[in-house]
PDB file of N, CA and C in Angstrom:
ATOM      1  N   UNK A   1    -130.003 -46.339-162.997  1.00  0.00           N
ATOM      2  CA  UNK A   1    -130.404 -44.995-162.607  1.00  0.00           C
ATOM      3  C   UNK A   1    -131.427 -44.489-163.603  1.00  0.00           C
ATOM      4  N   UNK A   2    -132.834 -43.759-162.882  1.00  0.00           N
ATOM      5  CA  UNK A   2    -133.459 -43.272-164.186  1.00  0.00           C
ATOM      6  C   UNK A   2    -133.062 -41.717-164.306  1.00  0.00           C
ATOM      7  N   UNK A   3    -133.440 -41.096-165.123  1.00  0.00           N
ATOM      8  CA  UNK A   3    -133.809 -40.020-165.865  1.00  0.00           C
ATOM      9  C   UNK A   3    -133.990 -38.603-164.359  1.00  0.00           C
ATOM     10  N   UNK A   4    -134.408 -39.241-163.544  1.00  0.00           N
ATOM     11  CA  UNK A   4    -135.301 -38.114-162.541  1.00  0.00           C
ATOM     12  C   UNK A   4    -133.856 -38.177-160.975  1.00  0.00           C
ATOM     13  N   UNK A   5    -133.563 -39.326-161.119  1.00  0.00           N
ATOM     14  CA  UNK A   5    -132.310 -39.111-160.287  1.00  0.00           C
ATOM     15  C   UNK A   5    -131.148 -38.634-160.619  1.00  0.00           C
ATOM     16  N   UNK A   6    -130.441 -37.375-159.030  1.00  0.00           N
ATOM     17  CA  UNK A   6    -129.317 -36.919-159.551  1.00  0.00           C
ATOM     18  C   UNK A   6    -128.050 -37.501-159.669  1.00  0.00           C
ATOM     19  N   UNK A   7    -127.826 -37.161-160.806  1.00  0.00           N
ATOM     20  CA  UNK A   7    -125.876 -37.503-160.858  1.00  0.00           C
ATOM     21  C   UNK A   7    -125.155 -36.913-159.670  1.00  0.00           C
ATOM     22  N   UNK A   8    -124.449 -38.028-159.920  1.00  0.00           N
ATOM     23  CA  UNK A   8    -122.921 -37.969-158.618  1.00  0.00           C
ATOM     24  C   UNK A   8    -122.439 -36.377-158.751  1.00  0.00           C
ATOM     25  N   UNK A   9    -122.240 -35.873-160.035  1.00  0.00           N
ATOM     26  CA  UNK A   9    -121.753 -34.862-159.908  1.00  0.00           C
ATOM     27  C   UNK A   9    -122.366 -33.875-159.968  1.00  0.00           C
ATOM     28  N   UNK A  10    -124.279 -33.736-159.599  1.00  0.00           N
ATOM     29  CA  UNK A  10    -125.340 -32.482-159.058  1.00  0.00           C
ATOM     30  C   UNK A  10    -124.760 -32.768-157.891  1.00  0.00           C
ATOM     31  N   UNK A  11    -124.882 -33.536-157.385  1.00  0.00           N
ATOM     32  CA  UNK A  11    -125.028 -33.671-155.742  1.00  0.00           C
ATOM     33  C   UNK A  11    -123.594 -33.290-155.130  1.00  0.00           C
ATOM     34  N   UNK A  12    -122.360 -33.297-155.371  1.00  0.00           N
ATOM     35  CA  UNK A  12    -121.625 -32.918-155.079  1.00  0.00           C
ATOM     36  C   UNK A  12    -121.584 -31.632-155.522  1.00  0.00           C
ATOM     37  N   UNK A  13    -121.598 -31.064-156.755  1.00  0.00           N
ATOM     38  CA  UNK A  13    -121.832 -29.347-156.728  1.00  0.00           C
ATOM     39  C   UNK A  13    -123.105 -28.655-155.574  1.00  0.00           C
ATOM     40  N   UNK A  14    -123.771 -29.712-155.420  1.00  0.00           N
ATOM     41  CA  UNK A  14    -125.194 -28.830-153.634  1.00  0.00           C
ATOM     42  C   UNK A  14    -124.295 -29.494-152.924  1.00  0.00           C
ATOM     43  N   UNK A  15    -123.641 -30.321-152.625  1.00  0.00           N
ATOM     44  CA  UNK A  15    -122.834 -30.241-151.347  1.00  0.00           C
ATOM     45  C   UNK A  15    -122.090 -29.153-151.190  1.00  0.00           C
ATOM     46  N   UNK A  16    -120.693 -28.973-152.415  1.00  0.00           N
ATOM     47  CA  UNK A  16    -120.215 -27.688-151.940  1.00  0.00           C
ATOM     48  C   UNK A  16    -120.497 -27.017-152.194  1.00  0.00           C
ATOM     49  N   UNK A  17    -122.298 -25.823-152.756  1.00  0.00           N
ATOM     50  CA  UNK A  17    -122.596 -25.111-152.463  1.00  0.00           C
ATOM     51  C   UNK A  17    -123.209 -24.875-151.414  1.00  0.00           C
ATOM     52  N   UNK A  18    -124.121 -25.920-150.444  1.00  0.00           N
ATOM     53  CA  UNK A  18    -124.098 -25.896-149.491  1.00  0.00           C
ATOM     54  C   UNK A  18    -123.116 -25.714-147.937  1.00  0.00           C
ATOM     55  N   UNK A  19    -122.202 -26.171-148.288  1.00  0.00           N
ATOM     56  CA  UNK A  19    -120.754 -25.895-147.586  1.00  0.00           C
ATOM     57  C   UNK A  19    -120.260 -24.690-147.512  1.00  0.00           C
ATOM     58  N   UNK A  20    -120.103 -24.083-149.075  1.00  0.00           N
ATOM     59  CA  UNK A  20    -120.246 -22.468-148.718  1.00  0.00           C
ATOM     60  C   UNK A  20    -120.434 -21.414-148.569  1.00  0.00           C
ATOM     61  N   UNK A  21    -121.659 -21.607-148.500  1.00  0.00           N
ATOM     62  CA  UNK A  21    -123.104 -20.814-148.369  1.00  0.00           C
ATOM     63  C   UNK A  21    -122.448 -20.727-146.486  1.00  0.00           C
ATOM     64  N   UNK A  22    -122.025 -22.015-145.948  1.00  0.00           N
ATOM     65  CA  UNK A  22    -121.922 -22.191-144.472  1.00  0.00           C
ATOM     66  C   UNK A  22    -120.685 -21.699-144.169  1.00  0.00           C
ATOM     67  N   UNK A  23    -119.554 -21.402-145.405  1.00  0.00           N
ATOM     68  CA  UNK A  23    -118.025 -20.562-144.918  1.00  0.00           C
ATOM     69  C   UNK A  23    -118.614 -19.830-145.319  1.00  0.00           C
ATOM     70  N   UNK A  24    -119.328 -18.535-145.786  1.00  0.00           N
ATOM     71  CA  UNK A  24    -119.008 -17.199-146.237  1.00  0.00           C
ATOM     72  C   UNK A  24    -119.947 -16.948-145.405  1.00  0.00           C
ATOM     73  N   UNK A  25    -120.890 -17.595-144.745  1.00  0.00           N
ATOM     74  CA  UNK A  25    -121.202 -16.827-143.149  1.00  0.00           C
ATOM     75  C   UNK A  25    -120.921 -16.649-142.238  1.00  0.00           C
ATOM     76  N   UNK A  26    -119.372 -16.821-142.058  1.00  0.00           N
ATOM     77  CA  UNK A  26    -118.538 -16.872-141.053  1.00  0.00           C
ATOM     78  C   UNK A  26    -117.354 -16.121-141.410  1.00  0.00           C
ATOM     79  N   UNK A  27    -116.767 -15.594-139.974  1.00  0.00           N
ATOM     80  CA  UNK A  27    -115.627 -14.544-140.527  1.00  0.00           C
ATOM     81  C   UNK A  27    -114.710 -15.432-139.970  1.00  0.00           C
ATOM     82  N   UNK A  28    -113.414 -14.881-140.701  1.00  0.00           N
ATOM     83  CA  UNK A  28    -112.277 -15.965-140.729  1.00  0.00           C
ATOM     84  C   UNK A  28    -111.660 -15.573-139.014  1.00  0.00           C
ATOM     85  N   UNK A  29    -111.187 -17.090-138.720  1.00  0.00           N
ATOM     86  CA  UNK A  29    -111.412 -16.901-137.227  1.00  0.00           C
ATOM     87  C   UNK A  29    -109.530 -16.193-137.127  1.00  0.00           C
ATOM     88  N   UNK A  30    -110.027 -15.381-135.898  1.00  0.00           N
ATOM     89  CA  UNK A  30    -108.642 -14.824-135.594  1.00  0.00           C
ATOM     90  C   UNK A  30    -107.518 -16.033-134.791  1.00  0.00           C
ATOM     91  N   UNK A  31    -107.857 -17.058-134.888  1.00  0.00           N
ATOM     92  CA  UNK A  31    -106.659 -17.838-134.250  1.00  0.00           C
ATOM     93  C   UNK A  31    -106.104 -18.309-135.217  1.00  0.00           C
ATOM     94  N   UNK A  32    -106.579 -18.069-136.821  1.00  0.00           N
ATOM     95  CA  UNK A  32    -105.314 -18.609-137.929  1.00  0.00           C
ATOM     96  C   UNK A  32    -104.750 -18.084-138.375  1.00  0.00           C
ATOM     97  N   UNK A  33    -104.977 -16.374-138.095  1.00  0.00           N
ATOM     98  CA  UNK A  33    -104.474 -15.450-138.811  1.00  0.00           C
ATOM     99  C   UNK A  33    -102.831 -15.332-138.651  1.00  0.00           C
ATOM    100  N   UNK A  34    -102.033 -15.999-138.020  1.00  0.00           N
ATOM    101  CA  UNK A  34    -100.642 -16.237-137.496  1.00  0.00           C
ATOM    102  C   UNK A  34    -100.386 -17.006-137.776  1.00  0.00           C
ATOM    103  N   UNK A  35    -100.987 -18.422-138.417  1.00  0.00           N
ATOM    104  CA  UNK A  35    -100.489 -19.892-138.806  1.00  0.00           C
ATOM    105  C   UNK A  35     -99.889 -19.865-140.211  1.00  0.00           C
ATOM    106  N   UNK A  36     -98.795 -20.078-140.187  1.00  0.00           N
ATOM    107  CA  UNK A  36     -98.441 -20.694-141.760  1.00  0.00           C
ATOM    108  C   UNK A  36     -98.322 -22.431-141.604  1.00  0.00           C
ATOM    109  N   UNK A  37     -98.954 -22.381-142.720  1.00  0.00           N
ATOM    110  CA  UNK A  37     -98.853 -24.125-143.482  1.00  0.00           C
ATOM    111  C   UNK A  37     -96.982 -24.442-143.634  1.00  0.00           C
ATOM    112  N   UNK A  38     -97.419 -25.833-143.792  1.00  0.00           N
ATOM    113  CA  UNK A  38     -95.389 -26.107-144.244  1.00  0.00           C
ATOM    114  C   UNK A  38     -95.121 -25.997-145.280  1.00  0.00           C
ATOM    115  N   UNK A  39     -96.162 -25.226-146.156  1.00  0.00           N
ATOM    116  CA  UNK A  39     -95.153 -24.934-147.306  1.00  0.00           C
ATOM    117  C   UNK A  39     -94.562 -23.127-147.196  1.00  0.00           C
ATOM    118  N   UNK A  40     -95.363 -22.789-145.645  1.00  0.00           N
ATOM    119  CA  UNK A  40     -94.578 -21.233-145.649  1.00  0.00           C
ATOM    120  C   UNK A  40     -95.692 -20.128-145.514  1.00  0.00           C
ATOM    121  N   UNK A  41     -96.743 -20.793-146.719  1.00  0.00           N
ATOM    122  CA  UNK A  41     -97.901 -20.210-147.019  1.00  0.00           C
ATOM    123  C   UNK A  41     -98.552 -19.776-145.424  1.00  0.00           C
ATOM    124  N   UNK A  42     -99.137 -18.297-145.141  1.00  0.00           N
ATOM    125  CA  UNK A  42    -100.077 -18.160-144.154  1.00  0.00           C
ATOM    126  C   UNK A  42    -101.296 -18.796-144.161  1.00  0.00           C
ATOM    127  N   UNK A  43    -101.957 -19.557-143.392  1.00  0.00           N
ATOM    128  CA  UNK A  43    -103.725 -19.615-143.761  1.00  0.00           C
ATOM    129  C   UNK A  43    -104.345 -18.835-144.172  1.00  0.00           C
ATOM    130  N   UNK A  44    -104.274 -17.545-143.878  1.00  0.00           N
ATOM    131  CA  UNK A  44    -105.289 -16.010-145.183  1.00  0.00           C
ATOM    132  C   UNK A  44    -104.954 -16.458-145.830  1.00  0.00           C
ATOM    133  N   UNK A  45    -103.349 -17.066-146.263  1.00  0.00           N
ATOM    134  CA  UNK A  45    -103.344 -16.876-147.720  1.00  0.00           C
ATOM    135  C   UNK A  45    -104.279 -17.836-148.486  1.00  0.00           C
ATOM    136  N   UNK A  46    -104.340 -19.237-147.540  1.00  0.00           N
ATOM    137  CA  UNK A  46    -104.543 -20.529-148.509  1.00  0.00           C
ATOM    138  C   UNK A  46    -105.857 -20.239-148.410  1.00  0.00           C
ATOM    139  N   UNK A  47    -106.526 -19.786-147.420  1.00  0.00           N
ATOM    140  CA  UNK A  47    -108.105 -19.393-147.462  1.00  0.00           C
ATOM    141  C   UNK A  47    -108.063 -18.512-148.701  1.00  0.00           C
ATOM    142  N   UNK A  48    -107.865 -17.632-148.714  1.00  0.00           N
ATOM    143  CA  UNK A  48    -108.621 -16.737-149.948  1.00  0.00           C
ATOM    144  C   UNK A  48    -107.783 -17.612-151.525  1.00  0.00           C
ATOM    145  N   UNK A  49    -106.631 -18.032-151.503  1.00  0.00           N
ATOM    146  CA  UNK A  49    -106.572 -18.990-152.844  1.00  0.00           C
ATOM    147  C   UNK A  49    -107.558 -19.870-152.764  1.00  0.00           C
ATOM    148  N   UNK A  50    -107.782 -20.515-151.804  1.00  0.00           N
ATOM    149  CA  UNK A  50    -109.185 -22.127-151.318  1.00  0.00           C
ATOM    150  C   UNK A  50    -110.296 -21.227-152.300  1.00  0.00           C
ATOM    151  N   UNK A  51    -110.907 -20.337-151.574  1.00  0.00           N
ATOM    152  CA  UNK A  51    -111.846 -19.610-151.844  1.00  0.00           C
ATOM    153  C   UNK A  51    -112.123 -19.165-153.326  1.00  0.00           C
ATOM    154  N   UNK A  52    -111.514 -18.370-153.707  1.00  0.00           N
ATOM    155  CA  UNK A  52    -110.908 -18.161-155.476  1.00  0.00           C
ATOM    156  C   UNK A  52    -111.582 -19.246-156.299  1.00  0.00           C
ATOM    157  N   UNK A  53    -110.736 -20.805-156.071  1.00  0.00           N
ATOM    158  CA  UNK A  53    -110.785 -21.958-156.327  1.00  0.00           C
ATOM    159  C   UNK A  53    -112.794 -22.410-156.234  1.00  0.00           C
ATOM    160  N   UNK A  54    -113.196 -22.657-155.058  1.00  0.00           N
ATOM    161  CA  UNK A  54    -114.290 -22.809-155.459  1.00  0.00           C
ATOM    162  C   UNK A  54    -115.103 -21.735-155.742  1.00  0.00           C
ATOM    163  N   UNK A  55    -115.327 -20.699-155.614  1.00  0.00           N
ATOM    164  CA  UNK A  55    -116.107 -19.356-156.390  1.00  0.00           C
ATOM    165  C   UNK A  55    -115.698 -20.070-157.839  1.00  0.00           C
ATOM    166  N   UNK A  56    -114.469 -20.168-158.699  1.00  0.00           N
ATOM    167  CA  UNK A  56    -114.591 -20.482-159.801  1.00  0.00           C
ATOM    168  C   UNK A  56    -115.394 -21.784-160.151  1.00  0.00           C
ATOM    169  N   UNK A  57    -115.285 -22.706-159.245  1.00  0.00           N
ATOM    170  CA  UNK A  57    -116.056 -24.145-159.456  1.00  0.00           C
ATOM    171  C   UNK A  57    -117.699 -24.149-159.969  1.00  0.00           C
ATOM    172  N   UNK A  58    -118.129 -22.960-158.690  1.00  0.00           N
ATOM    173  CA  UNK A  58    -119.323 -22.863-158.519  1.00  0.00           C
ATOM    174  C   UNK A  58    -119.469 -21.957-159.876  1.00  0.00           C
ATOM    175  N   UNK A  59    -119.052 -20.651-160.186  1.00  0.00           N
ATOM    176  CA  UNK A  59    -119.577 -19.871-161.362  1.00  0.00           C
ATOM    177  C   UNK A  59    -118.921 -20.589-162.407  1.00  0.00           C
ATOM    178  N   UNK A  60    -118.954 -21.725-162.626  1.00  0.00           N
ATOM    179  CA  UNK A  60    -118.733 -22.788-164.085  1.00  0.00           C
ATOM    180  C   UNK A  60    -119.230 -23.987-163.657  1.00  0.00           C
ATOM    181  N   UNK A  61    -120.040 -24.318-162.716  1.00  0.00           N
ATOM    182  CA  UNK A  61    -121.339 -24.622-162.813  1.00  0.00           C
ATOM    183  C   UNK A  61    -121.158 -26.237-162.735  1.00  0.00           C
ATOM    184  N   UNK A  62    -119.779 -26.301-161.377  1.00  0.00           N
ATOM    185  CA  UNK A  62    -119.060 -27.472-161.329  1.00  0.00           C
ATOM    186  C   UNK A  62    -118.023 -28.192-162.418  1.00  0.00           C
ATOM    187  N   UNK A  63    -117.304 -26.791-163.084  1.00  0.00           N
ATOM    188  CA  UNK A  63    -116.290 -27.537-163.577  1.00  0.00           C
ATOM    189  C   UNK A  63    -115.187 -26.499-163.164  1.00  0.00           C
ATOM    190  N   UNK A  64    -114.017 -26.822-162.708  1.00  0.00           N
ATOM    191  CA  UNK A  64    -112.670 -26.560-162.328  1.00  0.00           C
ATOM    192  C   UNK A  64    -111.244 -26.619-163.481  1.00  0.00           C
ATOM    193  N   UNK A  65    -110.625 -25.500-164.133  1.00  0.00           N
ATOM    194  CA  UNK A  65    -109.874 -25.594-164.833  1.00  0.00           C
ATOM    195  C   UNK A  65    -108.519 -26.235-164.088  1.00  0.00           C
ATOM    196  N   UNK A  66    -107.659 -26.797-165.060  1.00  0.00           N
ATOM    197  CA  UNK A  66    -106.555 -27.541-164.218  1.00  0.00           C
ATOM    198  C   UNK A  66    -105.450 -26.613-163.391  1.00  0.00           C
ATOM    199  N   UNK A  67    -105.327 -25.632-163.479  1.00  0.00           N
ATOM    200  CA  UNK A  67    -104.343 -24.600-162.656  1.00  0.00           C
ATOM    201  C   UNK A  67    -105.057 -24.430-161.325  1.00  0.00           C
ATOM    202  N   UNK A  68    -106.619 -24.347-161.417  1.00  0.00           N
ATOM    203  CA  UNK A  68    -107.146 -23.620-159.952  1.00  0.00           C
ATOM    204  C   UNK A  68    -107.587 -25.151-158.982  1.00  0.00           C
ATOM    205  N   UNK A  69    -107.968 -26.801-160.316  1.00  0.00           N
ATOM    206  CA  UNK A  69    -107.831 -27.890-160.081  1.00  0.00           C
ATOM    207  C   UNK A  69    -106.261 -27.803-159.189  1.00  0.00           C
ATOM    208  N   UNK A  70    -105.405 -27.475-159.228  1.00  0.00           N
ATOM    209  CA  UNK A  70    -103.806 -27.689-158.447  1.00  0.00           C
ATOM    210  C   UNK A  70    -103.700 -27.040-157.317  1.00  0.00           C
ATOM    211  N   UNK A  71    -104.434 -25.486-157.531  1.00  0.00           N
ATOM    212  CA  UNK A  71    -103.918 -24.956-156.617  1.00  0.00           C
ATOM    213  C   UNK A  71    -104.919 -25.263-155.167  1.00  0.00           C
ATOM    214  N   UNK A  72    -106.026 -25.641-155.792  1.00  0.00           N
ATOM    215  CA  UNK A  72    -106.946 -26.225-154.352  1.00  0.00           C
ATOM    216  C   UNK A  72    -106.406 -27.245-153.659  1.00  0.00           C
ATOM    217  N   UNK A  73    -105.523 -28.705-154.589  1.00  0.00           N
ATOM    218  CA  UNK A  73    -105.255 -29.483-153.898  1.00  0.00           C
ATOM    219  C   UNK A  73    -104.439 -29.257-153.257  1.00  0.00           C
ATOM    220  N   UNK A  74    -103.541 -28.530-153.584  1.00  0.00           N
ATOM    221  CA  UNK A  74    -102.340 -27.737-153.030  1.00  0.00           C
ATOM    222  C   UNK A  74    -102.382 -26.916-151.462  1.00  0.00           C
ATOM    223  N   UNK A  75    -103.624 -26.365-151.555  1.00  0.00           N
ATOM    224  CA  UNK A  75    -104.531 -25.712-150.171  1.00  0.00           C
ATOM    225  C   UNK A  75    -105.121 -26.568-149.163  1.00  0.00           C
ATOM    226  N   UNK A  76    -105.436 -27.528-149.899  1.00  0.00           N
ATOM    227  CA  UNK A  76    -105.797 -28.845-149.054  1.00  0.00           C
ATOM    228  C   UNK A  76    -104.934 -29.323-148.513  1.00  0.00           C
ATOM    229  N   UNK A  77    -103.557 -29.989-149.195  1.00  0.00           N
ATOM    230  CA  UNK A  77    -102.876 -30.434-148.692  1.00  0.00           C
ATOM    231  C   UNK A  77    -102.190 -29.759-147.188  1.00  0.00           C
ATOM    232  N   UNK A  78    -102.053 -28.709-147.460  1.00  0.00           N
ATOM    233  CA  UNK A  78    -101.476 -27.828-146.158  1.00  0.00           C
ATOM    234  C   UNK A  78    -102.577 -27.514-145.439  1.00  0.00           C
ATOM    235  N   UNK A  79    -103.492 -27.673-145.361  1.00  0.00           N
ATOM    236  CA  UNK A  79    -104.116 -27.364-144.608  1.00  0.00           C
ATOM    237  C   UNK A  79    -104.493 -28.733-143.893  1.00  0.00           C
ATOM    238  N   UNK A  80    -104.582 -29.732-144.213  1.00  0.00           N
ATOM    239  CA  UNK A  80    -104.752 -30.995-143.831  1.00  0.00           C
ATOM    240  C   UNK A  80    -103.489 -31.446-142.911  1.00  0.00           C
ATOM    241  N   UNK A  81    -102.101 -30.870-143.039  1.00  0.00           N
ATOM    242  CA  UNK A  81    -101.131 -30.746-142.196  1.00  0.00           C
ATOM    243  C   UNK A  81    -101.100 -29.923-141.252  1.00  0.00           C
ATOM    244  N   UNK A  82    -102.003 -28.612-141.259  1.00  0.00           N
ATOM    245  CA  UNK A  82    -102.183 -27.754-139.899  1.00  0.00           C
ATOM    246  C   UNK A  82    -103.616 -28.411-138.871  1.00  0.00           C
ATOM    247  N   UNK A  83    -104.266 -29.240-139.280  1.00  0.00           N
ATOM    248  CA  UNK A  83    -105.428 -29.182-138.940  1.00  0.00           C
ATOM    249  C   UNK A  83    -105.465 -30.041-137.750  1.00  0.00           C
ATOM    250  N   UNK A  84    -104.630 -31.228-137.479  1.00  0.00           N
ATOM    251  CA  UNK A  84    -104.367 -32.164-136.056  1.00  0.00           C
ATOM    252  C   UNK A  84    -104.294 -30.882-135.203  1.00  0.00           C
ATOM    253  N   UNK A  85    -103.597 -29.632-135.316  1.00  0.00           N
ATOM    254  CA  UNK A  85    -102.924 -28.776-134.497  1.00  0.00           C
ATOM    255  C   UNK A  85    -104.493 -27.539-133.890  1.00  0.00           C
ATOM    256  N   UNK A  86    -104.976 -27.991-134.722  1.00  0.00           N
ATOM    257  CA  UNK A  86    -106.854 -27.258-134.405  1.00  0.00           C
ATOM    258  C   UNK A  86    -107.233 -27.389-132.963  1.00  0.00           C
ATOM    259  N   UNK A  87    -107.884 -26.783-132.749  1.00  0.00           N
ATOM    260  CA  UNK A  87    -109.058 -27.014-131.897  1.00  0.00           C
ATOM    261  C   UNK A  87    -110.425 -26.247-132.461  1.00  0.00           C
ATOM    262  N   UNK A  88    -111.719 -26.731-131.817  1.00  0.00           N
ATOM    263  CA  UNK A  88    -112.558 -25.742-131.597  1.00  0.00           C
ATOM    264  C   UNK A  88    -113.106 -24.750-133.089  1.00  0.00           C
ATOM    265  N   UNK A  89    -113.359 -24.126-133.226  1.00  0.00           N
ATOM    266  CA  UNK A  89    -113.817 -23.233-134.343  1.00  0.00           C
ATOM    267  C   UNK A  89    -112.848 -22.818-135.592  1.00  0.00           C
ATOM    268  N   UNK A  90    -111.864 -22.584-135.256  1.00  0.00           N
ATOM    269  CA  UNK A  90    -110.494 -22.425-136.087  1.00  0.00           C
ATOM    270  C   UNK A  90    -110.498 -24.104-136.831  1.00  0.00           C
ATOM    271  N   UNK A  91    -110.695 -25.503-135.921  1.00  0.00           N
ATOM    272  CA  UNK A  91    -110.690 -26.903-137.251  1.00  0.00           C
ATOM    273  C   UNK A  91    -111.874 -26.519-137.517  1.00  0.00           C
ATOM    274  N   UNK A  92    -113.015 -26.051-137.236  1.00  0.00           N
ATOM    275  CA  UNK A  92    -114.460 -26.458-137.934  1.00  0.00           C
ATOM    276  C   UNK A  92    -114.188 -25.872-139.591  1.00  0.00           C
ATOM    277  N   UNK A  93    -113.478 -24.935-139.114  1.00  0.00           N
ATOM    278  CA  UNK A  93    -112.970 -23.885-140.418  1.00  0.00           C
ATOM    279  C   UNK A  93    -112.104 -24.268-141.092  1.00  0.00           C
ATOM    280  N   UNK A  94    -111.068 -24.761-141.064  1.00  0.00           N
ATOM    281  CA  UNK A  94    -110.681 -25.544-141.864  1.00  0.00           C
ATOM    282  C   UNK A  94    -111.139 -26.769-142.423  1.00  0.00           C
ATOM    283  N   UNK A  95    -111.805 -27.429-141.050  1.00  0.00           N
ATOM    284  CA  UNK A  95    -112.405 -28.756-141.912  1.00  0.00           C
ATOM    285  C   UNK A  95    -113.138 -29.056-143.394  1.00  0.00           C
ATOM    286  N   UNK A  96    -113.389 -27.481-143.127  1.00  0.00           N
ATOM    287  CA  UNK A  96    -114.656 -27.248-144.025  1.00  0.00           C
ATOM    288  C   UNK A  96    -114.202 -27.078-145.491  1.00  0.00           C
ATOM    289  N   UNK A  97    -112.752 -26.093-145.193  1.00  0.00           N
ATOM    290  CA  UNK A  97    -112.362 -25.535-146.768  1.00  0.00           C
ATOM    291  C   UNK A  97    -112.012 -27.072-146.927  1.00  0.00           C
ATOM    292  N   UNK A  98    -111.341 -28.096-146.396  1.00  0.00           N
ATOM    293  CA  UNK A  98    -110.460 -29.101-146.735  1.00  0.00           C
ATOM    294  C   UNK A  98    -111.161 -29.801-147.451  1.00  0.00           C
ATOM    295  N   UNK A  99    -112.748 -30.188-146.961  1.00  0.00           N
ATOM    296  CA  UNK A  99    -113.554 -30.730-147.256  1.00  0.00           C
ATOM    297  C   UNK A  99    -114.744 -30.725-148.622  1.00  0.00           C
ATOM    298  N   UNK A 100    -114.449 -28.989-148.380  1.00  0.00           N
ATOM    299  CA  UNK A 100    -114.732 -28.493-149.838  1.00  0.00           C
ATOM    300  C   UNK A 100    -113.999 -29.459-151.310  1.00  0.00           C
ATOM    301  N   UNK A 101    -112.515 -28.899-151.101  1.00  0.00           N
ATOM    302  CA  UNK A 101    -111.531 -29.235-152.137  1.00  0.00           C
ATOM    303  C   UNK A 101    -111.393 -30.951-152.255  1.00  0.00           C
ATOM    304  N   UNK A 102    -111.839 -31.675-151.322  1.00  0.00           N
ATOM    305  CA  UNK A 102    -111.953 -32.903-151.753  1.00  0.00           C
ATOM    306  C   UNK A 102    -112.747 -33.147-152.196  1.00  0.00           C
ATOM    307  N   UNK A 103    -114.377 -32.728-152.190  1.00  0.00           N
ATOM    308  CA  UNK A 103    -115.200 -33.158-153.258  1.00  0.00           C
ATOM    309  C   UNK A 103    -115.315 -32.140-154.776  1.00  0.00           C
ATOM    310  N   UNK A 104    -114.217 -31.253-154.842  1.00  0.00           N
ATOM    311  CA  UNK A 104    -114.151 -30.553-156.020  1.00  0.00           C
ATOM    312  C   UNK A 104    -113.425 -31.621-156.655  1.00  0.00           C
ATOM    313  N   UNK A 105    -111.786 -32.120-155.735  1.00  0.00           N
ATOM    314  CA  UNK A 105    -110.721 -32.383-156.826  1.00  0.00           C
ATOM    315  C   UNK A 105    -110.901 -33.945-156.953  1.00  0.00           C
ATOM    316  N   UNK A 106    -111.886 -34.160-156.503  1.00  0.00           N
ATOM    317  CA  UNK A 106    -111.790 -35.701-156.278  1.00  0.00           C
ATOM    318  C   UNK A 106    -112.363 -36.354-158.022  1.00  0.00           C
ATOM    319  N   UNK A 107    -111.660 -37.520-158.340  1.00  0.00           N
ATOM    320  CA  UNK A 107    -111.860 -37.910-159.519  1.00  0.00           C
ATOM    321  C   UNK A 107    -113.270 -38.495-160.047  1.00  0.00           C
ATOM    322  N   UNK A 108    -113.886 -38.310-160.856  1.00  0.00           N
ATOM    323  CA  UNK A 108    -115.522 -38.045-161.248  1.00  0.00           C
ATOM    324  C   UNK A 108    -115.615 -40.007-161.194  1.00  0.00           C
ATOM    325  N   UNK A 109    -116.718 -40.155-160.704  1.00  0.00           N
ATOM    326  CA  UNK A 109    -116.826 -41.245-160.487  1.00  0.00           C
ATOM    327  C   UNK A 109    -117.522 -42.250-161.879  1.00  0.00           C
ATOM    328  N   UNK A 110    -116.917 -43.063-162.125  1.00  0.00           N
ATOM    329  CA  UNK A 110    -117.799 -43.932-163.383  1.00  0.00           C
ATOM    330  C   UNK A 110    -118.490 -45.233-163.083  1.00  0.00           C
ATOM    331  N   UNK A 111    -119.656 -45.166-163.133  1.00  0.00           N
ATOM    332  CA  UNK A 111    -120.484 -46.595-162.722  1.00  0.00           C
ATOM    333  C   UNK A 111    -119.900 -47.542-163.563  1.00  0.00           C
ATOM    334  N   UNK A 112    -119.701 -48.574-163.013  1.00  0.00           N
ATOM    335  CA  UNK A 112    -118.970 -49.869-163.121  1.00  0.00           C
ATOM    336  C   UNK A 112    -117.437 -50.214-163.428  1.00  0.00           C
ATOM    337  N   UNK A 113    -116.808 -48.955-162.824  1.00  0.00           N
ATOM    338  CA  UNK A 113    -115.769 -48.784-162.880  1.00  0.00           C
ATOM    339  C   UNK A 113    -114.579 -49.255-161.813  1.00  0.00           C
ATOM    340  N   UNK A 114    -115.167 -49.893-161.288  1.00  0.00           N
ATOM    341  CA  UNK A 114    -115.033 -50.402-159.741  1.00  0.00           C
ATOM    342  C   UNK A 114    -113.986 -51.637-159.676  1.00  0.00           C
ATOM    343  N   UNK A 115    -113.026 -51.822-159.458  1.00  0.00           N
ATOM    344  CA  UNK A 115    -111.612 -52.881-159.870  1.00  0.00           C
ATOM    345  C   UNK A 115    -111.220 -53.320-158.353  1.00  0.00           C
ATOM    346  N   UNK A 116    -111.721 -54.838-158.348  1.00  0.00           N
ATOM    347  CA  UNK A 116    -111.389 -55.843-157.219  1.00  0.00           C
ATOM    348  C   UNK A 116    -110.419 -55.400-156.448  1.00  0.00           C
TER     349      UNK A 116
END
């Protein structure tokens, strides 16, 4: 890699700022506002914790402390259990937070780190 190409981890901070640049132009759809996840949690709720979570990612400039690191995967996870149950605009919306939190929490990648 030279000097002028981006790291794995620019390009994933413009992915999910690009991503939610594309949720915060959208209002949260009224068909989740009644869903709780299986851990109990409502979707408002896990949306605005989701949300919290990357606003902090993004204003530290792609780094995630380990409490808000938990509580995203944590949002993911349940939400990745409501989401077969989607249709239509309500999964696009979730797809999206889910999709977020996997390229936040996902483990930083090391060139040549790669095991048969």
């Amino acid at each position: 890699m030279n000097g002028d190409e981006p790291s794995g981890d620019s390009l994933i901070f413009t992915r999910v700022t690009t991503l939610w640049a594309a949720h915060r132009g959208e209002p949260f759809p009224d068909g989740l506002r009644w869903i709780d996840a299986p851990s109990g949690d409502p979707v408002p709720a896990l949306d605005f914790y989701a949300a919290g979570c990357v606003n902090a990612y993004l204003a530290g400039q792609g780094v995630l402390d380990p409490q808000r690191h938990l509580i995203l995967t944590e949002c993911a996870t349940d939400l990745e259990a409501i989401l077969p149950a989607l249709t239509g605009h309500d999964a696009t919306y979730v797809a999206r937070l889910i999709r977020m939190a996997e390229l936040i929490t996902q483990p930083p990648t090391v060139p040549g780190a790669d095991v048969c």
